[in-house]
Protein backbone atom coordinates (compact mmCIF):
# COMPACT_ATOMS: atom_id res chain seq x y z
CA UNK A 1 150.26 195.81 45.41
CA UNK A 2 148.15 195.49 42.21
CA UNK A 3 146.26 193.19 40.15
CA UNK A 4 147.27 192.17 36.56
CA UNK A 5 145.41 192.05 33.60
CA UNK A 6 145.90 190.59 30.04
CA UNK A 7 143.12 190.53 27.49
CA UNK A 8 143.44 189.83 24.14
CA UNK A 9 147.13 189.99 24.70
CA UNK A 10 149.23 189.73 20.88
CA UNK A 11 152.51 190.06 19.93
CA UNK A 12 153.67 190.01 16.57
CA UNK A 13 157.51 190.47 14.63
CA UNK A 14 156.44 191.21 11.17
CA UNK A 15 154.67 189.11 9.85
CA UNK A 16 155.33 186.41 12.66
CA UNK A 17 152.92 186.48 15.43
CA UNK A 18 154.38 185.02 18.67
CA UNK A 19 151.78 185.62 21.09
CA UNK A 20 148.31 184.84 20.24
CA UNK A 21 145.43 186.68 22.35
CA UNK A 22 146.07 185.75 25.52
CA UNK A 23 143.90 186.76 28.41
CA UNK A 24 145.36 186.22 32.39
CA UNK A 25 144.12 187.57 35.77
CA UNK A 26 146.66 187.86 38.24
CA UNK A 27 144.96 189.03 41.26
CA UNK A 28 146.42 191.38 43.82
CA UNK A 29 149.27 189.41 46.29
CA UNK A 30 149.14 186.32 43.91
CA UNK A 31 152.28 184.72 42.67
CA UNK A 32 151.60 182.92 39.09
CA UNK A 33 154.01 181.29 37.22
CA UNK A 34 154.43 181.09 33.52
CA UNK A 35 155.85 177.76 32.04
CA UNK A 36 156.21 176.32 28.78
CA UNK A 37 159.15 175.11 26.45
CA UNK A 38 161.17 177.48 24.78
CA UNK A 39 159.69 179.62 21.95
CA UNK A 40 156.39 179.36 23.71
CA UNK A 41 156.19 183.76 24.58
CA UNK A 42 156.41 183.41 28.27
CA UNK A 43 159.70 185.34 28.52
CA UNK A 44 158.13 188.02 25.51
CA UNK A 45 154.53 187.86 27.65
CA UNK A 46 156.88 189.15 30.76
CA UNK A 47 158.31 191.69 28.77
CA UNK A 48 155.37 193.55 27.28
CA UNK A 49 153.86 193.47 30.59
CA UNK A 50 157.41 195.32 31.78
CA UNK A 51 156.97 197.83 28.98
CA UNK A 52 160.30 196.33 27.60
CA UNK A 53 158.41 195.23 24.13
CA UNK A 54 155.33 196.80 22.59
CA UNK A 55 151.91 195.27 22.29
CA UNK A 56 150.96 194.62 18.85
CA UNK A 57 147.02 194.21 20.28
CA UNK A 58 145.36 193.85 23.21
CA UNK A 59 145.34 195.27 26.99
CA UNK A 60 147.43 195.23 30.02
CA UNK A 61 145.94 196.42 32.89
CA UNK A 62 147.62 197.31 36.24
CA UNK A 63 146.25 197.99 38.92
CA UNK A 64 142.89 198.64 36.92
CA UNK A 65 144.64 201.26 34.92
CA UNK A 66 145.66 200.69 31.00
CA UNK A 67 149.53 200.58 30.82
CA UNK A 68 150.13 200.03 27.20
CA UNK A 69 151.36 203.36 26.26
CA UNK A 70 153.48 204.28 29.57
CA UNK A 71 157.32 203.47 29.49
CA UNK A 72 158.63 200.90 32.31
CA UNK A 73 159.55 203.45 34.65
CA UNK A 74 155.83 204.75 34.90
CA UNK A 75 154.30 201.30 34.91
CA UNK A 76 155.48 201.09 38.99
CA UNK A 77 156.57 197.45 38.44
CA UNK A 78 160.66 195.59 39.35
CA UNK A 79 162.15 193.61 36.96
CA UNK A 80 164.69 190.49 38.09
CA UNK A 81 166.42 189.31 35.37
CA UNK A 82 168.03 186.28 34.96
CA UNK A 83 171.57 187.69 34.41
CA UNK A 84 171.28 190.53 37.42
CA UNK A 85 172.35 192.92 35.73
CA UNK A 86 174.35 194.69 38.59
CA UNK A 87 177.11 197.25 38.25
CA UNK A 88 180.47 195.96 38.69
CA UNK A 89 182.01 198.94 40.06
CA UNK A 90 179.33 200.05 42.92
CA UNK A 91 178.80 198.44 46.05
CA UNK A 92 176.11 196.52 47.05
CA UNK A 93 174.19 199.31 48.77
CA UNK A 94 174.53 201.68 45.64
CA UNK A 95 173.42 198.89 43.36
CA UNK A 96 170.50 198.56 45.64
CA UNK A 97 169.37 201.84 46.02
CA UNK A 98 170.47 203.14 42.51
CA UNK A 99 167.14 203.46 40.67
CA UNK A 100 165.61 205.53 43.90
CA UNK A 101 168.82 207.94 43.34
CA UNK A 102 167.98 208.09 39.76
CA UNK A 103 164.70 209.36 41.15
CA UNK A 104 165.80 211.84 43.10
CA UNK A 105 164.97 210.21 46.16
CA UNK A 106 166.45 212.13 49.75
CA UNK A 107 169.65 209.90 50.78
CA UNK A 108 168.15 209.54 54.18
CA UNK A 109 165.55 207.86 52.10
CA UNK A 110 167.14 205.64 50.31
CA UNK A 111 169.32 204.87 52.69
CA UNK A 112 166.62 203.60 55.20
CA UNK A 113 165.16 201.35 52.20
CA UNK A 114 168.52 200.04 51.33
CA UNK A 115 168.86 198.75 55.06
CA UNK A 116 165.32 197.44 55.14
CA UNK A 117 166.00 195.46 52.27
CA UNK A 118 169.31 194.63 53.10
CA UNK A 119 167.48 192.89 56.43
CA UNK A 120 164.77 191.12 54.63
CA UNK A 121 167.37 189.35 52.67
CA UNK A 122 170.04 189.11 54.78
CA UNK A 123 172.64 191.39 52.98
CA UNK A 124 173.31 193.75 56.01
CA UNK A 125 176.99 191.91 55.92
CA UNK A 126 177.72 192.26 52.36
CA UNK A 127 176.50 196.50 52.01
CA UNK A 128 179.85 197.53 51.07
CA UNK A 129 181.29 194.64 48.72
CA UNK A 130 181.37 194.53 44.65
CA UNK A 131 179.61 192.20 42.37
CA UNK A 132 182.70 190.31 42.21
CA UNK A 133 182.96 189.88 45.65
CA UNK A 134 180.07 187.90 45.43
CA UNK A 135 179.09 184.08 45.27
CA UNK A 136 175.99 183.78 42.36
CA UNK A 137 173.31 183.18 44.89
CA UNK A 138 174.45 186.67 47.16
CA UNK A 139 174.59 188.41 43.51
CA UNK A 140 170.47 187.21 42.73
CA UNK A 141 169.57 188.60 46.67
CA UNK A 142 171.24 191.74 45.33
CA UNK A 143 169.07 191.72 42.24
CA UNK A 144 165.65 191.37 44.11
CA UNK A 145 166.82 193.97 47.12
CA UNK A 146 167.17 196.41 44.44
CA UNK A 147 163.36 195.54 43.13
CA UNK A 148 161.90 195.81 46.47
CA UNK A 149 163.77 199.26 47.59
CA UNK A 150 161.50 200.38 44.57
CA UNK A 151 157.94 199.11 46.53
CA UNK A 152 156.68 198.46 43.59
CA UNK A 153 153.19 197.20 42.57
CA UNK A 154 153.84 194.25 40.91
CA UNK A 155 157.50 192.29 40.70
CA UNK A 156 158.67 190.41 37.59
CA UNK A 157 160.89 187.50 37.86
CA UNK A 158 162.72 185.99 34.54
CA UNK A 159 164.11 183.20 34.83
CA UNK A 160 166.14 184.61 37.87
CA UNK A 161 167.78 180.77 39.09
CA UNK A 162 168.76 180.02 35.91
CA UNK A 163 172.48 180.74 36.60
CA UNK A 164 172.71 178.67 39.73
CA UNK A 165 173.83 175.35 40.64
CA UNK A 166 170.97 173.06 41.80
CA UNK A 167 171.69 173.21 44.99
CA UNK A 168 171.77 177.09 45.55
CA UNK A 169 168.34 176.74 42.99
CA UNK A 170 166.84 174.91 45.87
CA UNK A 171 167.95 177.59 48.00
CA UNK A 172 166.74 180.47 46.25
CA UNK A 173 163.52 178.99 45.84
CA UNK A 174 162.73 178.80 49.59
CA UNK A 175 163.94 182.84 50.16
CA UNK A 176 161.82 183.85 47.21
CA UNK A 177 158.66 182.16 48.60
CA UNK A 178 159.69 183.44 52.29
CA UNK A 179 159.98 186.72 50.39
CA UNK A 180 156.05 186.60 49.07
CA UNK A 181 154.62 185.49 52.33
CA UNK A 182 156.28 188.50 53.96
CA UNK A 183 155.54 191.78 50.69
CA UNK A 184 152.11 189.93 50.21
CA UNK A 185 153.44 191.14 46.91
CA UNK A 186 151.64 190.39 43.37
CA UNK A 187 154.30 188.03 41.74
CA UNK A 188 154.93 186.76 38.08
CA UNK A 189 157.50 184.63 37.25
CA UNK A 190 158.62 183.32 34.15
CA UNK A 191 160.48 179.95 34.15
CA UNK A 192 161.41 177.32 32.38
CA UNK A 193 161.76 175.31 35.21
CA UNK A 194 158.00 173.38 36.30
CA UNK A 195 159.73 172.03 39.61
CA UNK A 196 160.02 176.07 40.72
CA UNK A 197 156.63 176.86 38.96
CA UNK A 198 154.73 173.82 41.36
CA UNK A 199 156.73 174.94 44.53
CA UNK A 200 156.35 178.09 44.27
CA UNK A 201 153.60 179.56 42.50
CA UNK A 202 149.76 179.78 43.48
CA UNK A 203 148.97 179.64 40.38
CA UNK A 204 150.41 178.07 36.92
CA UNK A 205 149.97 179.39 33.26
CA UNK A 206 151.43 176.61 31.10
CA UNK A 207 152.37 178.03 27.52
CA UNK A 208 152.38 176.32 24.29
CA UNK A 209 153.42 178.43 20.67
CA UNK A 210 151.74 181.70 21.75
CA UNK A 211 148.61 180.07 23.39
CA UNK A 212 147.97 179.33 27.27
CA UNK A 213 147.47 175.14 27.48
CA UNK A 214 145.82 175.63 30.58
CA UNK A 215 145.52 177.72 33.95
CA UNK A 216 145.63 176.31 37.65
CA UNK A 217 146.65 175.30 40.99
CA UNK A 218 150.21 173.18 41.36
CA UNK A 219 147.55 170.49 42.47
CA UNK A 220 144.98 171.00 39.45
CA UNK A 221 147.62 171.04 37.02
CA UNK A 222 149.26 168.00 38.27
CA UNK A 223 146.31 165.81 38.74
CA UNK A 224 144.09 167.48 36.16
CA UNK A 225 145.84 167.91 33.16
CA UNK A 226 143.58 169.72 31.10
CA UNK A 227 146.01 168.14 27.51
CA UNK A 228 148.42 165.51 26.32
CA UNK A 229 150.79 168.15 26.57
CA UNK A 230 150.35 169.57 29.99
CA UNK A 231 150.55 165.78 31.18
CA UNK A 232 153.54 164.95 29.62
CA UNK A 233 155.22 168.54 30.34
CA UNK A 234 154.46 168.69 34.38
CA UNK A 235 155.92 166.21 36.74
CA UNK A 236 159.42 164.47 36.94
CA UNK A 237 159.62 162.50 35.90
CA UNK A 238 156.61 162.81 32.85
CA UNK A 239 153.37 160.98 32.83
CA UNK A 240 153.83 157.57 31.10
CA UNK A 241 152.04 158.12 27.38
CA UNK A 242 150.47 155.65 25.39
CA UNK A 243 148.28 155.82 22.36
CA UNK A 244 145.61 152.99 22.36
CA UNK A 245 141.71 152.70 20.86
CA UNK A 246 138.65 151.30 22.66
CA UNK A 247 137.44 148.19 22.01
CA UNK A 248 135.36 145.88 23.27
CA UNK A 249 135.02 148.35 26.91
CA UNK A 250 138.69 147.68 26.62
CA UNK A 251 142.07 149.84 25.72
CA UNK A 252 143.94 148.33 23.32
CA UNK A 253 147.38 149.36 22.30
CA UNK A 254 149.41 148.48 19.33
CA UNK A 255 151.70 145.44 20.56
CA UNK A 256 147.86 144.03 21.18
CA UNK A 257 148.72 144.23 25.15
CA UNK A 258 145.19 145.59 26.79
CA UNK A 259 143.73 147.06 30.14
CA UNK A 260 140.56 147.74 31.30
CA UNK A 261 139.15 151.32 30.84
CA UNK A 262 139.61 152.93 34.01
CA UNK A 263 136.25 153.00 35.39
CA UNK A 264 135.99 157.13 35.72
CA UNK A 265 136.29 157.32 32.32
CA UNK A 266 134.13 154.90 30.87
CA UNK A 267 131.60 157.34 30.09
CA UNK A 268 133.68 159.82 28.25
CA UNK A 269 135.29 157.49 25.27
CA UNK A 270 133.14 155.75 22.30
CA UNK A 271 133.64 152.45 21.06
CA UNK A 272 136.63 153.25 18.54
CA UNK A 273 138.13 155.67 19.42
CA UNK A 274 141.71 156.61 19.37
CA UNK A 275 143.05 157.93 22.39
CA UNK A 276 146.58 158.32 24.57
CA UNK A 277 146.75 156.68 27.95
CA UNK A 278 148.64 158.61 30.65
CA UNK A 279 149.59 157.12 34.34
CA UNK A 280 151.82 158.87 36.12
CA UNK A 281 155.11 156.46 37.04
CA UNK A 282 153.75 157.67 41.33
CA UNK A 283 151.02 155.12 40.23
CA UNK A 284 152.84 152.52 38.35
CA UNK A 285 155.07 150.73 40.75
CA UNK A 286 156.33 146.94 41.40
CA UNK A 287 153.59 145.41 43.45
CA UNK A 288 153.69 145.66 47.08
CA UNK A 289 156.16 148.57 46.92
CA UNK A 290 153.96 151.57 45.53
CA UNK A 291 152.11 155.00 47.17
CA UNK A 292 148.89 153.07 46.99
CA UNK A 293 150.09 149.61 48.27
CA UNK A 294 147.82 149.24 51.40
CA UNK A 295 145.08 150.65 50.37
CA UNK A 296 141.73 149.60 48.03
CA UNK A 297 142.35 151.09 44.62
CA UNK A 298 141.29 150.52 41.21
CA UNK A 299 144.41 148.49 40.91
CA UNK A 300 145.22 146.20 37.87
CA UNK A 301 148.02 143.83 37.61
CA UNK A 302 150.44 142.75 35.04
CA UNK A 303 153.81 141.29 34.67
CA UNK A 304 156.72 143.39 32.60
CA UNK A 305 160.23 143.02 31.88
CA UNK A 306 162.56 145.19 33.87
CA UNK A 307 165.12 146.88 31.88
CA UNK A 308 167.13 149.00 34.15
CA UNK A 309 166.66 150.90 37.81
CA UNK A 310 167.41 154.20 39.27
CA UNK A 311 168.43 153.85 42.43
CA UNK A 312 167.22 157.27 44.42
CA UNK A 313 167.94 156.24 48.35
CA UNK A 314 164.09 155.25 49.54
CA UNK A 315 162.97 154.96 46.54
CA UNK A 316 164.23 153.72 43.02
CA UNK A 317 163.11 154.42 39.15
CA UNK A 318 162.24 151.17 37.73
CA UNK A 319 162.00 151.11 33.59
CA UNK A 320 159.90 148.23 32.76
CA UNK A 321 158.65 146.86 29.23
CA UNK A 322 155.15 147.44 27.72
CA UNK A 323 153.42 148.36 24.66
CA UNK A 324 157.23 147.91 23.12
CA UNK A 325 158.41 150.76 24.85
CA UNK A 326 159.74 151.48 28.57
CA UNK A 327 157.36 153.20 31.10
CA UNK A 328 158.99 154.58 34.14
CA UNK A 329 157.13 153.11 37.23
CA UNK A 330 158.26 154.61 41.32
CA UNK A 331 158.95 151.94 43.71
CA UNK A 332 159.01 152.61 47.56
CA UNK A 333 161.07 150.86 50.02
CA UNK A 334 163.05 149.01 47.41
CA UNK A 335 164.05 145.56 46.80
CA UNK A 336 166.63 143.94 44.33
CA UNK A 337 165.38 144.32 40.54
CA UNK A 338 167.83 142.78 37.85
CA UNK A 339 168.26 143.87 34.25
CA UNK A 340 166.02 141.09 31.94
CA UNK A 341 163.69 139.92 35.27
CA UNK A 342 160.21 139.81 35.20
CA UNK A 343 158.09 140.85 37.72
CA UNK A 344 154.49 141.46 38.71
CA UNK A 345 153.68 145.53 38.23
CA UNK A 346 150.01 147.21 39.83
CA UNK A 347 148.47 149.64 37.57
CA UNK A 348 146.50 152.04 39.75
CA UNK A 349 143.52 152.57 37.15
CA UNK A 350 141.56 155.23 39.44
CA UNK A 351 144.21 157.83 38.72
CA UNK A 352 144.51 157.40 35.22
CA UNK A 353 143.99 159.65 32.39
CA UNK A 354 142.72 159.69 28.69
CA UNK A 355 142.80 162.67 25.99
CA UNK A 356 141.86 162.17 22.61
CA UNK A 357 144.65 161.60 20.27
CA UNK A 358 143.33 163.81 17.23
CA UNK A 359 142.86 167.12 19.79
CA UNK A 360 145.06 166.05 22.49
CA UNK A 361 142.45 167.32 24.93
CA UNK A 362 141.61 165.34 28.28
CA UNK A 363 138.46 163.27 27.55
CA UNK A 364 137.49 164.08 31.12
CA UNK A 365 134.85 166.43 31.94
């Protein structure tokens, strides 16, 4: 396995530039994730690190060596696309262990990889069946056994669950992570998808228009949102968003509804300005029936209108009035909540944040 290295990474169509200068350590065995909306150059980022699109500037390294110049093949890295891209008329085992026959590997050879890999993901029973013999979920196995007959350095995934119901997604999930602990391989893996990016990466790269938001842990990422848009674009659901200005050591917002500046962050705002509150809905909840119920928090109090609930099993969405809009608060061990009713709501303060409205930035240092 190898590190990975972008610096200065660019990519530009014409006069469009799509990637802006990015720089990235992956270090060797990690698995990192790239997220972002659509547009944002994660899926183009995977590419020129494939060798599938030029570089218009910048460096990718691999395994310490420069790889801008050498074609895919040379760049000893496996691709998993998000279609499969198998063969419809081979067999399993020849899909598998095509690209090694390409290279003029000895059958004997490839035929002990093909089994090895066949084991690891449980396709010993399916070695002589066709694509369309295949359920999706068997087809994507097929797709990574033929990456990791190759041993390569690094693997590339793109978007590979894309295709698949949510419940085989859930599956495929848990063999790809089995699949890491076991190669110890160096991972990246591009997704649009930030419920597969916190389960299974060690790292996250969120991606905004070209630009990397902000780089970190599942857990840093999640508590820590570096911007307004990293809050709002990890978790499900979303942070709750608000803009409001400080006054008076006090938030205001514009239906002239208030709460108290949490107290971590009274040092980091000025008397005026405009910011946007964020809570996540975790700490939001009916009171009584939250995460932090029993415990000593900065908790503040309020009463809201409920507008409609989501009942999940042992735990339900509530939607509840404020600022003129509806913030989504998590209750535990339900009770009854009726459309119109108003009831008391705890604000857990101590895990709120603030980012400046005119830079979107977190105001915390």
């Amino acid at each position: 396995m190898a590190p990975v290295t972008l610096n200065k990474l660019v990519k530009r169509y014409g006069a469009t530039q799509v990637v802006h200068g990015i720089e990235l350590d992956v270090s060797d065995g990690e698995f990192v994730a790239l997220v972002g909306p659509s547009g944002c150059g994660k899926s183009t980022t995977l590419r020129m690190i494939a060798g599938l699109e030029d570089i218009s500037d910048g460096e990718i390294r691999i395994g310490g060596d420069v790889v801008n110049d050498l074609p895919p093949r040379d760049r000893n890295i496996s691709m998993v696309f998000q279609s499969y891209a198998l063969y419809p008329h081979m067999t399993v085992a020849e899909n598998m262990g095509f690209s090694l026959k390409i290279a003029g590997k000895d059958q004997n050879e490839i035929k002990a990889r093909v089994a090895e890999a066949a084991k690891t993901l449980d396709l010993e029973e399916l070695l002589e069946r066709r694509p369309s013999q295949l359920s999706g979920g068997q087809r994507q196995r097929v797709a990574m056994g033929r990456a990791i007959v190759r041993s390569p350095e690094v693997f590339l995934f793109d978007e590979p669950l894309s295709n698949l119901d949510a419940k085989l997604r859930t599956q495929m999930r848990t063999e790809i992570k089995k699949l890491h602990a076991k190669l110890q391989s160096t991972v990246i893996y591009v997704t649009h998808d930030q419920v597969e990016a916190m389960t299974l990466a060690d790292r996250i790269v969120i991606m905004r228009g070209g630009n990397i938001e902000q780089v970190g842990t599942p857990e840093e990422v999640f508590h820590r949102p570096a911007s307004q848009f990293v809050a709002g674009f990890i978790g499900s659901p979303p942070m709750n968003l608000r803009p409001a200005s400080v006054q008076d050591g006090k938030l205001v917002f514009a239906s002239g509804e208030t709460l108290p500046i949490p107290a971590h962050l009274k040092a980091n705002v000025r008397a005026g300005q405009e910011v946007v509150f964020g809570l996540r809905p975790d700490d939001i909840y009916p009171t009584g029936h939250g995460i932090h119920s029993g415990e000593a928090h900065e908790v503040h109090q309020m009463r809201c209108t409920v507008s409609i609930t989501e009942p999940l099993g042992n735990e339900t969405l509530v939607f509840a009035g404020f600022d003129g809009v509806e913030l989504v608060s998590r209750m535990l061990n339900p009770r009854p909540l009726k459309r119109g009713e108003e009831a008391e709501f705890s604000f857990d303060l101590s895990q709120a944040h603030l980012f400046d409205a005119a830079t979107g930035r977190s105001v915390r240092t």
